[in-house]
C-alpha atoms as a PDB file:
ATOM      1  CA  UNK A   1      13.599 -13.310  13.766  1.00  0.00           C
ATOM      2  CA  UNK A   2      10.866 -11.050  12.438  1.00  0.00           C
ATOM      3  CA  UNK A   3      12.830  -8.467  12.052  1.00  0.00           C
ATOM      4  CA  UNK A   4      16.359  -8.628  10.744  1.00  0.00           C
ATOM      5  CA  UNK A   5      18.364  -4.593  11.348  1.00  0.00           C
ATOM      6  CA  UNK A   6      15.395  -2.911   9.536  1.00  0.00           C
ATOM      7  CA  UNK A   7      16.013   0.821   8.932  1.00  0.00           C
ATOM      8  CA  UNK A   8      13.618   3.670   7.470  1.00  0.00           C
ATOM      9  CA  UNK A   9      12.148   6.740   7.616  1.00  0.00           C
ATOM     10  CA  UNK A  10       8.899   7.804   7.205  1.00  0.00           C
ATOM     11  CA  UNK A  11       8.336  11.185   5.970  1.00  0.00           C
ATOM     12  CA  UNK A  12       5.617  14.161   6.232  1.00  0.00           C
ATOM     13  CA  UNK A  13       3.146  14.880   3.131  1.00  0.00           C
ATOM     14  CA  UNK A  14       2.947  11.612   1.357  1.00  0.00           C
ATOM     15  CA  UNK A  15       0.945   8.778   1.940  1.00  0.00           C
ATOM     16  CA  UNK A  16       4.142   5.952   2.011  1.00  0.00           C
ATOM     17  CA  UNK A  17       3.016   2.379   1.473  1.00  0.00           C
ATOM     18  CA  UNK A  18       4.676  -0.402   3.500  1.00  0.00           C
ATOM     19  CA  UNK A  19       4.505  -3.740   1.483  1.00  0.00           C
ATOM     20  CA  UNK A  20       5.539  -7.070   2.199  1.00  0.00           C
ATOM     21  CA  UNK A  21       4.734 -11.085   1.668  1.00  0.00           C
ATOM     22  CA  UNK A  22       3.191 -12.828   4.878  1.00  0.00           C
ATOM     23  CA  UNK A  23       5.481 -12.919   7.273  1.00  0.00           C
ATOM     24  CA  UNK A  24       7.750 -10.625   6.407  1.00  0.00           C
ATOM     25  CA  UNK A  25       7.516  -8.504   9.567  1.00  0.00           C
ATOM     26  CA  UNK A  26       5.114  -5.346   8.781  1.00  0.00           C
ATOM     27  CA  UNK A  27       2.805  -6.019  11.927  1.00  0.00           C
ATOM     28  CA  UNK A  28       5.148  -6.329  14.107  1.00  0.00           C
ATOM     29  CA  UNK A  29       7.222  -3.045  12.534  1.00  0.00           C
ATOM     30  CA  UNK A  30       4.127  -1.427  13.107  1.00  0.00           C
ATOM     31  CA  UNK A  31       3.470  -3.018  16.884  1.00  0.00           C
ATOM     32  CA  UNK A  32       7.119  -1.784  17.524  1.00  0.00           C
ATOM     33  CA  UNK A  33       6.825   1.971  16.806  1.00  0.00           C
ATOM     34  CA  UNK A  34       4.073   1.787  19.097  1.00  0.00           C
ATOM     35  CA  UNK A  35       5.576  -0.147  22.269  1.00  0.00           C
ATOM     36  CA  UNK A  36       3.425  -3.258  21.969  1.00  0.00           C
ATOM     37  CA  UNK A  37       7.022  -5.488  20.980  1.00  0.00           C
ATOM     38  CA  UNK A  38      10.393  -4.859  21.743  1.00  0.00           C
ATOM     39  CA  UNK A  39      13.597  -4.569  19.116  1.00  0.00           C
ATOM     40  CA  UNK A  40      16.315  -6.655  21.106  1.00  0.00           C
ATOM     41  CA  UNK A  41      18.765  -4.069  19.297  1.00  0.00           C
ATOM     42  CA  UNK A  42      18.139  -0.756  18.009  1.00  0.00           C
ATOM     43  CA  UNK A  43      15.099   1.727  18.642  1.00  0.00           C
ATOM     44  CA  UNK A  44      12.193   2.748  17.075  1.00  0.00           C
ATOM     45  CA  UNK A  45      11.692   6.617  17.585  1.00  0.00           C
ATOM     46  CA  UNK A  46       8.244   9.498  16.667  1.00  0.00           C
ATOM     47  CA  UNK A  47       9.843  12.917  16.122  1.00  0.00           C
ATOM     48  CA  UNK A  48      13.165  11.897  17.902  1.00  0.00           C
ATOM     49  CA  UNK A  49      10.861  10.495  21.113  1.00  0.00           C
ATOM     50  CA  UNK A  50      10.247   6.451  21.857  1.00  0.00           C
ATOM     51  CA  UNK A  51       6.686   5.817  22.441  1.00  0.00           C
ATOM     52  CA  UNK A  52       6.316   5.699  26.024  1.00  0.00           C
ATOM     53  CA  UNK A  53       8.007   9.150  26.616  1.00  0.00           C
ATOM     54  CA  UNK A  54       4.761  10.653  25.029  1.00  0.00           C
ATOM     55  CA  UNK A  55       2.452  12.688  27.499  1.00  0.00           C
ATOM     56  CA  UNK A  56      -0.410  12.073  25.251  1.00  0.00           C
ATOM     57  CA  UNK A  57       0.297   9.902  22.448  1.00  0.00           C
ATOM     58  CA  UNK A  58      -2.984  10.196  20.562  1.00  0.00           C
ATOM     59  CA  UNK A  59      -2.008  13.981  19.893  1.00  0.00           C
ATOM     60  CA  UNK A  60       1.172  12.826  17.954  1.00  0.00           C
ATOM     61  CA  UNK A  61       0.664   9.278  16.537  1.00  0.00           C
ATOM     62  CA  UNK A  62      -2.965   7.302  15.525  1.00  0.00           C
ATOM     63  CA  UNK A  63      -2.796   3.821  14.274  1.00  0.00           C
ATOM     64  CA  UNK A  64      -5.055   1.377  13.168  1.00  0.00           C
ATOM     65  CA  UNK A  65      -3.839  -2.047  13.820  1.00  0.00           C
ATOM     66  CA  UNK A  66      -6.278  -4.032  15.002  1.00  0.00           C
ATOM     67  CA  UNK A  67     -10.065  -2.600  14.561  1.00  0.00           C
ATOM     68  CA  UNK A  68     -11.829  -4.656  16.938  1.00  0.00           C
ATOM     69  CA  UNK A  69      -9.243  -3.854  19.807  1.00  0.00           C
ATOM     70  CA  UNK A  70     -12.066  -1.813  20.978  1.00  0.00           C
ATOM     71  CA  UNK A  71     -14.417  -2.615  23.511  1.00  0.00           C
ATOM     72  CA  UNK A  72     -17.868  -4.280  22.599  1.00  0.00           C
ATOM     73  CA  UNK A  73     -19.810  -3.822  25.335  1.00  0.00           C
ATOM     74  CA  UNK A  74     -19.297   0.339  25.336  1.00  0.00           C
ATOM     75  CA  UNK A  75     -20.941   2.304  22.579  1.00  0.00           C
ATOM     76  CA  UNK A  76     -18.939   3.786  19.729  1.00  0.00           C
ATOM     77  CA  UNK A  77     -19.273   7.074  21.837  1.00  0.00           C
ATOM     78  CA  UNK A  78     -18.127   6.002  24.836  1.00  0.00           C
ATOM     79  CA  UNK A  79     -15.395   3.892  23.604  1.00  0.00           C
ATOM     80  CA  UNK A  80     -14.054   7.196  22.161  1.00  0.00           C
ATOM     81  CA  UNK A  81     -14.538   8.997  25.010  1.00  0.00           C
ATOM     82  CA  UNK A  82     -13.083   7.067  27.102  1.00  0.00           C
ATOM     83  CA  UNK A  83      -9.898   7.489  24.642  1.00  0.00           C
ATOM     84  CA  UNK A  84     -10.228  11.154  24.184  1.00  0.00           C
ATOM     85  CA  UNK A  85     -10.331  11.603  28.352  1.00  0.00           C
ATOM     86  CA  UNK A  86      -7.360   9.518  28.558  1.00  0.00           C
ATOM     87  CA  UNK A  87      -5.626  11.437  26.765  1.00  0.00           C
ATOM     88  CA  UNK A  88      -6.925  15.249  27.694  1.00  0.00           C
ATOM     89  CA  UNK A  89      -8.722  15.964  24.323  1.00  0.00           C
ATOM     90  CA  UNK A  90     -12.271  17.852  24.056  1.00  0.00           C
ATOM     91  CA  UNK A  91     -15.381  15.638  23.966  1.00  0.00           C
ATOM     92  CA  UNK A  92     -16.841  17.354  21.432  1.00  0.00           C
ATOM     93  CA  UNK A  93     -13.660  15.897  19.444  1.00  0.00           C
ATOM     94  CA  UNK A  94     -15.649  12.641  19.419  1.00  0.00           C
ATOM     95  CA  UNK A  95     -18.505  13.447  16.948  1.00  0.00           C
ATOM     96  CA  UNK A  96     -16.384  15.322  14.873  1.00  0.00           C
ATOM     97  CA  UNK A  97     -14.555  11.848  14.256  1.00  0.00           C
ATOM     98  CA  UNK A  98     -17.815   9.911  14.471  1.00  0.00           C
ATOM     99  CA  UNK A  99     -19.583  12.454  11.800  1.00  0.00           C
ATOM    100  CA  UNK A 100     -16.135  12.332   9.721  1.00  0.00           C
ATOM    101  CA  UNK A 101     -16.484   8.532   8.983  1.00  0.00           C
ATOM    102  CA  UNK A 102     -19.597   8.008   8.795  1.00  0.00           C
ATOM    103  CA  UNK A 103     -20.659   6.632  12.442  1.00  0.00           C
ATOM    104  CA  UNK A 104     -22.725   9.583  13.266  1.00  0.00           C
ATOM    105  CA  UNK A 105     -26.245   7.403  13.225  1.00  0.00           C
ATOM    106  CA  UNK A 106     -25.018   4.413  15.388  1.00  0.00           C
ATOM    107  CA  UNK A 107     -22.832   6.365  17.701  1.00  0.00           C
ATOM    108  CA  UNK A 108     -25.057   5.249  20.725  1.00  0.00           C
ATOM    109  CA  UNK A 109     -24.729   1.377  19.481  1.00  0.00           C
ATOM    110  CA  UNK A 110     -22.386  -1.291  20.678  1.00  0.00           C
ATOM    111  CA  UNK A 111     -19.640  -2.230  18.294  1.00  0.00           C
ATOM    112  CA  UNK A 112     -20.127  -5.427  19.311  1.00  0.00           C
ATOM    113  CA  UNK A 113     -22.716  -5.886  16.928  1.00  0.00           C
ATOM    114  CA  UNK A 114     -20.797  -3.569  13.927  1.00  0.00           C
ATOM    115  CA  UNK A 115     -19.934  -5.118  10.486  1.00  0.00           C
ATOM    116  CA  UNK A 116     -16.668  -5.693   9.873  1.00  0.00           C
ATOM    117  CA  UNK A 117     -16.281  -2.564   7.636  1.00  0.00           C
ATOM    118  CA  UNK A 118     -17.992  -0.362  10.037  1.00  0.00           C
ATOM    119  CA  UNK A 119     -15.245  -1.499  12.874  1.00  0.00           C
ATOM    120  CA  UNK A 120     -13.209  -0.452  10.479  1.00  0.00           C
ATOM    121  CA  UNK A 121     -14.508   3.099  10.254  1.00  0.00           C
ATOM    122  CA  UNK A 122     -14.741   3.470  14.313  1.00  0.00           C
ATOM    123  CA  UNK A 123     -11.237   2.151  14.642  1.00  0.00           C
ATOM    124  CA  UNK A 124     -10.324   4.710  11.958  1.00  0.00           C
ATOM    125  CA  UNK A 125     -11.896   7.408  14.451  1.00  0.00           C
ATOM    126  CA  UNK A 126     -10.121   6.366  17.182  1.00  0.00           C
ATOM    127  CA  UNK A 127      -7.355   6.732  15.272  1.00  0.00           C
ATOM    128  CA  UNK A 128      -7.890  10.243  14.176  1.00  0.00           C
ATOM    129  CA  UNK A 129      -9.041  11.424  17.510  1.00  0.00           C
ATOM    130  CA  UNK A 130      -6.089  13.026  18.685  1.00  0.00           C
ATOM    131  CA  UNK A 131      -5.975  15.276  15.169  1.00  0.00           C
ATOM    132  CA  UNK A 132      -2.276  14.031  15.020  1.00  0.00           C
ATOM    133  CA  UNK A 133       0.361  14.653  12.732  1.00  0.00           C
ATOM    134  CA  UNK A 134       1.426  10.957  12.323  1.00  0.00           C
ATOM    135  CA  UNK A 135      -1.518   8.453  11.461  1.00  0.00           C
ATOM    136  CA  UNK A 136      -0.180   4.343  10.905  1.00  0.00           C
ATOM    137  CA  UNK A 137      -3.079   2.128   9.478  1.00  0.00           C
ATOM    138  CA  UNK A 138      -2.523  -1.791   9.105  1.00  0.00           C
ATOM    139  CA  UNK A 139      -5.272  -3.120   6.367  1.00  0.00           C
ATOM    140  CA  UNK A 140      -6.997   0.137   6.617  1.00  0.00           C
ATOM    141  CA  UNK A 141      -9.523  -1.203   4.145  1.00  0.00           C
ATOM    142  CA  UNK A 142     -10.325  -4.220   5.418  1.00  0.00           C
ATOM    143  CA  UNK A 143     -14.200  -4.983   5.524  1.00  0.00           C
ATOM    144  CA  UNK A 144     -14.957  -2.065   3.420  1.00  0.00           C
ATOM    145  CA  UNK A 145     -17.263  -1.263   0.428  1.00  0.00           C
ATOM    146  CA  UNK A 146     -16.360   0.260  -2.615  1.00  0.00           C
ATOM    147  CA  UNK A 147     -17.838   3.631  -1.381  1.00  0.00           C
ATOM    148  CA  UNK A 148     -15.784   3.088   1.814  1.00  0.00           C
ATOM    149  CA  UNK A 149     -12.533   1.950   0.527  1.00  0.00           C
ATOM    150  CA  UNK A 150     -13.373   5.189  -2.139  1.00  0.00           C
ATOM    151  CA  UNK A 151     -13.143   7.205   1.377  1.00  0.00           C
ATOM    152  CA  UNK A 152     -10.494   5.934   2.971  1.00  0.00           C
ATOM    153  CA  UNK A 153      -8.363   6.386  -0.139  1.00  0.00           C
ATOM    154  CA  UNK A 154      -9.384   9.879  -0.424  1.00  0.00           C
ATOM    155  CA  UNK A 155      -9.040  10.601   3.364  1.00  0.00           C
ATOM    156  CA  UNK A 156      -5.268   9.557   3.722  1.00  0.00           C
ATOM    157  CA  UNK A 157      -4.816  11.801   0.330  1.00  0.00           C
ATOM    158  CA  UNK A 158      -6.012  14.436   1.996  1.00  0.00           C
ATOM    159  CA  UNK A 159      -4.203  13.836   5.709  1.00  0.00           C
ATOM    160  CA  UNK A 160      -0.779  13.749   3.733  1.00  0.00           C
ATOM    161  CA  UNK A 161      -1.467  16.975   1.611  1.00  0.00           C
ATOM    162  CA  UNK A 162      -2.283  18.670   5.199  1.00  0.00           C
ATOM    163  CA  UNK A 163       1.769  17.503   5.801  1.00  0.00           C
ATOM    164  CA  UNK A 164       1.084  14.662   7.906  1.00  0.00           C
ATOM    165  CA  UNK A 165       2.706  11.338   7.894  1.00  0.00           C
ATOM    166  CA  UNK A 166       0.506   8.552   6.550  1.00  0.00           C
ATOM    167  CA  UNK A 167       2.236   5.298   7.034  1.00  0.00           C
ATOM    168  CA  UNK A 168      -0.032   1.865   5.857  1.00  0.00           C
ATOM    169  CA  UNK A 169       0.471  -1.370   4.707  1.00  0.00           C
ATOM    170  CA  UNK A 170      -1.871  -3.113   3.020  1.00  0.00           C
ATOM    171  CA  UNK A 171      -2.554  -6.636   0.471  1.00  0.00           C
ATOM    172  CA  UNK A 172      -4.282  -5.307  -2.124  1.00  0.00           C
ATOM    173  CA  UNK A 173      -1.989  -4.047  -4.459  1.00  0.00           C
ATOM    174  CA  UNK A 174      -4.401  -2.412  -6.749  1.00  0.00           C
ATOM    175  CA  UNK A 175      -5.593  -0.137  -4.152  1.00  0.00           C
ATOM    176  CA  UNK A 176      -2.020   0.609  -2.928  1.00  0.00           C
ATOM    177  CA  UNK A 177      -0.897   1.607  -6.603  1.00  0.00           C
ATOM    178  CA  UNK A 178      -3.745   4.338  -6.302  1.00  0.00           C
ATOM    179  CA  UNK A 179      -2.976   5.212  -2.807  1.00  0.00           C
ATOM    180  CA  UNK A 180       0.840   5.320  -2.346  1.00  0.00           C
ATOM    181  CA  UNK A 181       3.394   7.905  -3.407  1.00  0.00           C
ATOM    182  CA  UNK A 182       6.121   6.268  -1.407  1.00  0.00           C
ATOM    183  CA  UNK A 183       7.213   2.353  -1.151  1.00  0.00           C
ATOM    184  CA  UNK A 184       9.172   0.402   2.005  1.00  0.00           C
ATOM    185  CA  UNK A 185       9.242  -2.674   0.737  1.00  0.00           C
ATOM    186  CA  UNK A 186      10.484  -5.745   3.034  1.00  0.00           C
ATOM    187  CA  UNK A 187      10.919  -8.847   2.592  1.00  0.00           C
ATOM    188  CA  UNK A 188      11.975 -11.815   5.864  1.00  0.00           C
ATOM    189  CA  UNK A 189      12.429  -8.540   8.025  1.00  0.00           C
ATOM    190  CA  UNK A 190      14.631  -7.408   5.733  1.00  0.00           C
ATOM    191  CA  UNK A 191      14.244  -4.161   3.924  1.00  0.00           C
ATOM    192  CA  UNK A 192      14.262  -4.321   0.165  1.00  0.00           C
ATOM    193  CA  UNK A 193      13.515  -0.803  -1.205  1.00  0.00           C
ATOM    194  CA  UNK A 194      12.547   2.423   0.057  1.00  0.00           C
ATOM    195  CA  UNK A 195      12.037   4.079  -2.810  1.00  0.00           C
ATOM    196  CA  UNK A 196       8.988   6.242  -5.351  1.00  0.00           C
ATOM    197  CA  UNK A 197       6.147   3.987  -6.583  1.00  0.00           C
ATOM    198  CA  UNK A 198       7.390   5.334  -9.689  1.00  0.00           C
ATOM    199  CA  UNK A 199      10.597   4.154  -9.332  1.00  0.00           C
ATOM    200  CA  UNK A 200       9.404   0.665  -7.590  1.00  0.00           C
ATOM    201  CA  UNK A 201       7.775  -0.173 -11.193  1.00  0.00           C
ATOM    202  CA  UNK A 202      10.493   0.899 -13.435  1.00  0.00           C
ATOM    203  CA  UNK A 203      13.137  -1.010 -11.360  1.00  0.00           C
ATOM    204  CA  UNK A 204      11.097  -4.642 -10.720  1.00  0.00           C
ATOM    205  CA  UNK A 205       9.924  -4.578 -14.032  1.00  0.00           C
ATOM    206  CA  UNK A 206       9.749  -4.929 -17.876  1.00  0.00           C
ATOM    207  CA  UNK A 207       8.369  -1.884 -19.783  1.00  0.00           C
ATOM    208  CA  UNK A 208       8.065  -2.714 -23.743  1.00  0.00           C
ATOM    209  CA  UNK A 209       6.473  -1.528 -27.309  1.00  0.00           C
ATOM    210  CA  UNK A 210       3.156  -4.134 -28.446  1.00  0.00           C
ATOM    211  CA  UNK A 211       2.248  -3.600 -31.752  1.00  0.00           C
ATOM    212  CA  UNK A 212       0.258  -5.552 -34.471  1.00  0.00           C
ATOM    213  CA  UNK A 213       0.362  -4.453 -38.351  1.00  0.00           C
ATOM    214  CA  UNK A 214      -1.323  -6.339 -41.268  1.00  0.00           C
ATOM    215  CA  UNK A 215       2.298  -5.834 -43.046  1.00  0.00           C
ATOM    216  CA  UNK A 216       4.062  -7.854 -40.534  1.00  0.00           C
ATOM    217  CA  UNK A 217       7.023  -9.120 -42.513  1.00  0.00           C
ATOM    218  CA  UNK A 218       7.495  -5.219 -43.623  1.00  0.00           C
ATOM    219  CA  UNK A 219       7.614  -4.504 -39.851  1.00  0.00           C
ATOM    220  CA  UNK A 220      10.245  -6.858 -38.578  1.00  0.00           C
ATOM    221  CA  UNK A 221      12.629  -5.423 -41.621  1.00  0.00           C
ATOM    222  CA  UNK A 222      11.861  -1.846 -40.282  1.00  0.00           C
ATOM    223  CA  UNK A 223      12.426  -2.555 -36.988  1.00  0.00           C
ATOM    224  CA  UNK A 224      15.470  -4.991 -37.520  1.00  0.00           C
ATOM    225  CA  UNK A 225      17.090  -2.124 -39.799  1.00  0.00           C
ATOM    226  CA  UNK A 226      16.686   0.574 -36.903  1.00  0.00           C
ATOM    227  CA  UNK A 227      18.425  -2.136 -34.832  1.00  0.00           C
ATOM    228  CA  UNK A 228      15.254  -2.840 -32.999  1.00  0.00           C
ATOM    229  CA  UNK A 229      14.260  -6.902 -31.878  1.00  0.00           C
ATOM    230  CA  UNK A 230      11.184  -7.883 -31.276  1.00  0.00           C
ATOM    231  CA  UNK A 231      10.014 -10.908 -29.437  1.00  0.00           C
ATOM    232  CA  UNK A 232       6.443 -12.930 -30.165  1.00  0.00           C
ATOM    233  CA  UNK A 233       3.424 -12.295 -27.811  1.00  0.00           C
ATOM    234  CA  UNK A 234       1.638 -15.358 -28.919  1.00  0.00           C
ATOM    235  CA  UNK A 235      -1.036 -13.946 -29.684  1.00  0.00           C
ATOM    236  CA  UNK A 236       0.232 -12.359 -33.144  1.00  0.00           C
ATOM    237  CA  UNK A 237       1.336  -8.750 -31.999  1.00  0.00           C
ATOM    238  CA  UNK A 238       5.362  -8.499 -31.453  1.00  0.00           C
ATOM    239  CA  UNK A 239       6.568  -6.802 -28.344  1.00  0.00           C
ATOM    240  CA  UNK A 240       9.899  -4.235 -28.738  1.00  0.00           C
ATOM    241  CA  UNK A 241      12.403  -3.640 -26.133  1.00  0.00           C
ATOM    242  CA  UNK A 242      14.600  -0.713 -25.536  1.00  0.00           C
ATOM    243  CA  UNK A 243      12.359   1.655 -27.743  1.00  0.00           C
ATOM    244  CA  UNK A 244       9.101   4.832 -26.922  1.00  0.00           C
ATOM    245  CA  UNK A 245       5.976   4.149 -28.236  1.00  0.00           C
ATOM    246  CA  UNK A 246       7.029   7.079 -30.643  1.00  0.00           C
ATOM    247  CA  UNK A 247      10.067   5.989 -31.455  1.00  0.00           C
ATOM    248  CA  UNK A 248       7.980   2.497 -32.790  1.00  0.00           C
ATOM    249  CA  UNK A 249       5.301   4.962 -34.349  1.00  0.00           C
ATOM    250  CA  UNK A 250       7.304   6.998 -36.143  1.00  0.00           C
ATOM    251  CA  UNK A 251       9.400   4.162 -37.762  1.00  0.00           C
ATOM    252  CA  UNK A 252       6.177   2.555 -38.944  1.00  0.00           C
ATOM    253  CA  UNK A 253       5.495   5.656 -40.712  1.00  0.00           C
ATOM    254  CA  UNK A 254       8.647   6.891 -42.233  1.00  0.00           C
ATOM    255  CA  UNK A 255       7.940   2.631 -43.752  1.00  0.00           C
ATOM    256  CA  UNK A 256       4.403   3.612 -44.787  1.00  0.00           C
ATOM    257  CA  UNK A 257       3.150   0.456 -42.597  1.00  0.00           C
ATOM    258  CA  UNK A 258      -0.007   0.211 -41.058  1.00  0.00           C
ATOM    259  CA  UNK A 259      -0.597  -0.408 -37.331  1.00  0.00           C
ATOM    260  CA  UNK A 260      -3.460  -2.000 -35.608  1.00  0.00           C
ATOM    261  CA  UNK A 261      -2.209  -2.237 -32.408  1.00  0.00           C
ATOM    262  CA  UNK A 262       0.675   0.179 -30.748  1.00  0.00           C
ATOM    263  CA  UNK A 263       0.886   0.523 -26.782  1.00  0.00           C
ATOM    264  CA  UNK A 264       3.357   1.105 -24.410  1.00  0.00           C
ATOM    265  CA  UNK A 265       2.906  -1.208 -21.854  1.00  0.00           C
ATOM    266  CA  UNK A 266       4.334  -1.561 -18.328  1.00  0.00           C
ATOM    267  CA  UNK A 267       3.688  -4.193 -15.553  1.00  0.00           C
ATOM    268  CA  UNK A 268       1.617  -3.326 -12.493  1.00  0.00           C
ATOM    269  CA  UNK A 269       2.900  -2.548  -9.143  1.00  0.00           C
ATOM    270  CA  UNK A 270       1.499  -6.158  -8.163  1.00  0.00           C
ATOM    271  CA  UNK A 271       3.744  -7.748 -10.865  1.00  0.00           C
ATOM    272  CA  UNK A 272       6.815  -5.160  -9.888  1.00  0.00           C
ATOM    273  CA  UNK A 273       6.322  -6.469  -5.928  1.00  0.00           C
ATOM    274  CA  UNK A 274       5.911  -9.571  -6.688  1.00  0.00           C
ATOM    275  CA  UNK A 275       9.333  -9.825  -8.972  1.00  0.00           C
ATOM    276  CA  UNK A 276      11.292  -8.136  -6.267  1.00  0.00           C
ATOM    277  CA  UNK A 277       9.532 -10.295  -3.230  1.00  0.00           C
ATOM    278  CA  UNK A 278       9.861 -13.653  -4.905  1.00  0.00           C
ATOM    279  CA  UNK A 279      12.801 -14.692  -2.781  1.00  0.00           C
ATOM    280  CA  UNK A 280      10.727 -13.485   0.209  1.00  0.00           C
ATOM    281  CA  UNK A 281       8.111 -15.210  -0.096  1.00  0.00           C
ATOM    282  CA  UNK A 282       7.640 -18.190   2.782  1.00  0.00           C
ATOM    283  CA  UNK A 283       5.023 -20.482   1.199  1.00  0.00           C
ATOM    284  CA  UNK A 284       4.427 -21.178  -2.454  1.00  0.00           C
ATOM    285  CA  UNK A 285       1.896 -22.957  -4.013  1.00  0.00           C
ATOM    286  CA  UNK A 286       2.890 -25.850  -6.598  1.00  0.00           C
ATOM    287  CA  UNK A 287      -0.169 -27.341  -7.650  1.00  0.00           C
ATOM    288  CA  UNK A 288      -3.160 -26.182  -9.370  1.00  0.00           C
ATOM    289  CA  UNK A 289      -5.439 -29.265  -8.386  1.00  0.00           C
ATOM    290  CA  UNK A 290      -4.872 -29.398  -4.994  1.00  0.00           C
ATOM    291  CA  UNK A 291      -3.613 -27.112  -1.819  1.00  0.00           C
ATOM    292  CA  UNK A 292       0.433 -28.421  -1.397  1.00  0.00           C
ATOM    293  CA  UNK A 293       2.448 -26.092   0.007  1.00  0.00           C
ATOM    294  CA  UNK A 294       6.088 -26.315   0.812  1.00  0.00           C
ATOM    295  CA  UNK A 295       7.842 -23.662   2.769  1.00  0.00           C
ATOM    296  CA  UNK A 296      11.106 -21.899   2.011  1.00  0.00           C
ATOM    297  CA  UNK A 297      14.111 -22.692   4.393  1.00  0.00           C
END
């Protein structure tokens, strides 16, 4: 079952990130609000509508799924026309899209010949076509340069601060973490949190206090006195639970002790996903030397 009585929402003016291990039902989520599978219970539904009761869907909902769904032997113009007809939208709506990522120069080319990152861009134009006020990207960076994923990142900014609805899910957690306001998380079909990014990183993991003095002995007495424990880093700094950075500073001063080292430190949103998806997860590897894999039942 890919997906096990999943329930969200996905709200207007923030850019909500949909996360999840291999597997774990996102693509086929995504296939469902558009009609391409089928939910043997329950219903999937775009401003209170299903999918297939939309006149012209590219007005209300763009998606990015699967960038080389387009034709190859068309040009990127025509492919885009051909979409914009369909669905009863000015021509001149094509270059705008064209000229908006970047496709303006090879408009009369083939895709069938495009990088991967530039399929990426003209599926990204069919996508915004429409102008609509819901836009659903799967991987939207796949294939892309720094300058490009730079854009992207920017663009869906932008889209959500307009008050649309910017749903994608993507692997790379350090570009989600710079992307995303909002988190579904799910996990075997299952949903796991819906929830802030904020929130997502304080909940799934440890935040703590690393310092380093020259007077460490005089330290551990301060901080045991103020009913403070610290725990060794290994690497000869002490790490403090349960306290700010200032609370930690200002103890070390009231104790005249000097501080090389003080940081606050919290995990990443990769290490925060990949605490709460551990149990998720269908396939882990065991062995550094060699690729065994044993999968979850």
């Amino acid at each position: 079952m890919a997906v096990d009585h999943l329930s969200f929402q996905v709200r207007p003016g923030v850019v909500t990130g949909f996360l999840g291990p291999n597997g774990a039902g996102k693509s086929t989520t995504m296939r469902m609000v558009l009609g391409l599978d089928h939910p043997t219970g329950g219903s999937v539904r775009i401003d209170g509508r299903h999918y297939r009761e939309l006149d012209e869907p590219l007005k209300y909902i763009g998606a990015l799924l699967e960038a080389r769904g387009l034709h190859g032997g068309r040009t990127a113009y025509n492919n885009l026309l051909c979409l914009a007809q369909s669905n009863r939208i000015p021509e001149s709506r094509v270059s705008e899209v064209l000229e908006l990522v970047g496709l303006t120069a090879v408009a009369r080319r083939k895709p069938k010949g495009f990088s991967m990152g530039m399929g990426q861009r003209l599926g990204i134009a069919a996508a915004l076509l429409g102008n609509p006020k819901i836009l659903m990207f799967d991987e939207p960076v796949n294939g892309l340069d720094p300058e490009g994923i730079h854009w992207i990142r920017n663009l869906m900014k932008t889209l959500a601060a307009e008050g649309r609805t910017i749903f994608v899910s993507s692997h790379l957690m350090s570009e989600m973490a710079l992307t995303a306001d909002h988190l579904i998380v799910i996990g075997q079909g299952r949903l796991l949190a819906d929830t802030s990014m904020a929130d997502f990183i304080q909940r799934n993991s440890r935040a703590f206090v690393r310092l380093r003095s020259p007077q460490r002995e005089r330290l551990l007495d301060a901080l045991h006195g103020a009913g403070l424990a610290a725990t060794e880093a290994g690497d000869g700094a002490l790490e403090v639970d349960g306290a700010t950075i200032e609370d930690v500073g200002d103890l070390a001063a009231r104790h005249g002790i000097t501080l090389h080292e003080l940081s606050a430190q919290r995990a990443s949103l990769e290490e925060a996903f990949m605490r709460m998806t551990a149990a998720s997860v269908e396939y882990h590897a065991h062995s550094a030397t060699g690729p065994q894999w044993s999968k979850e039942v």
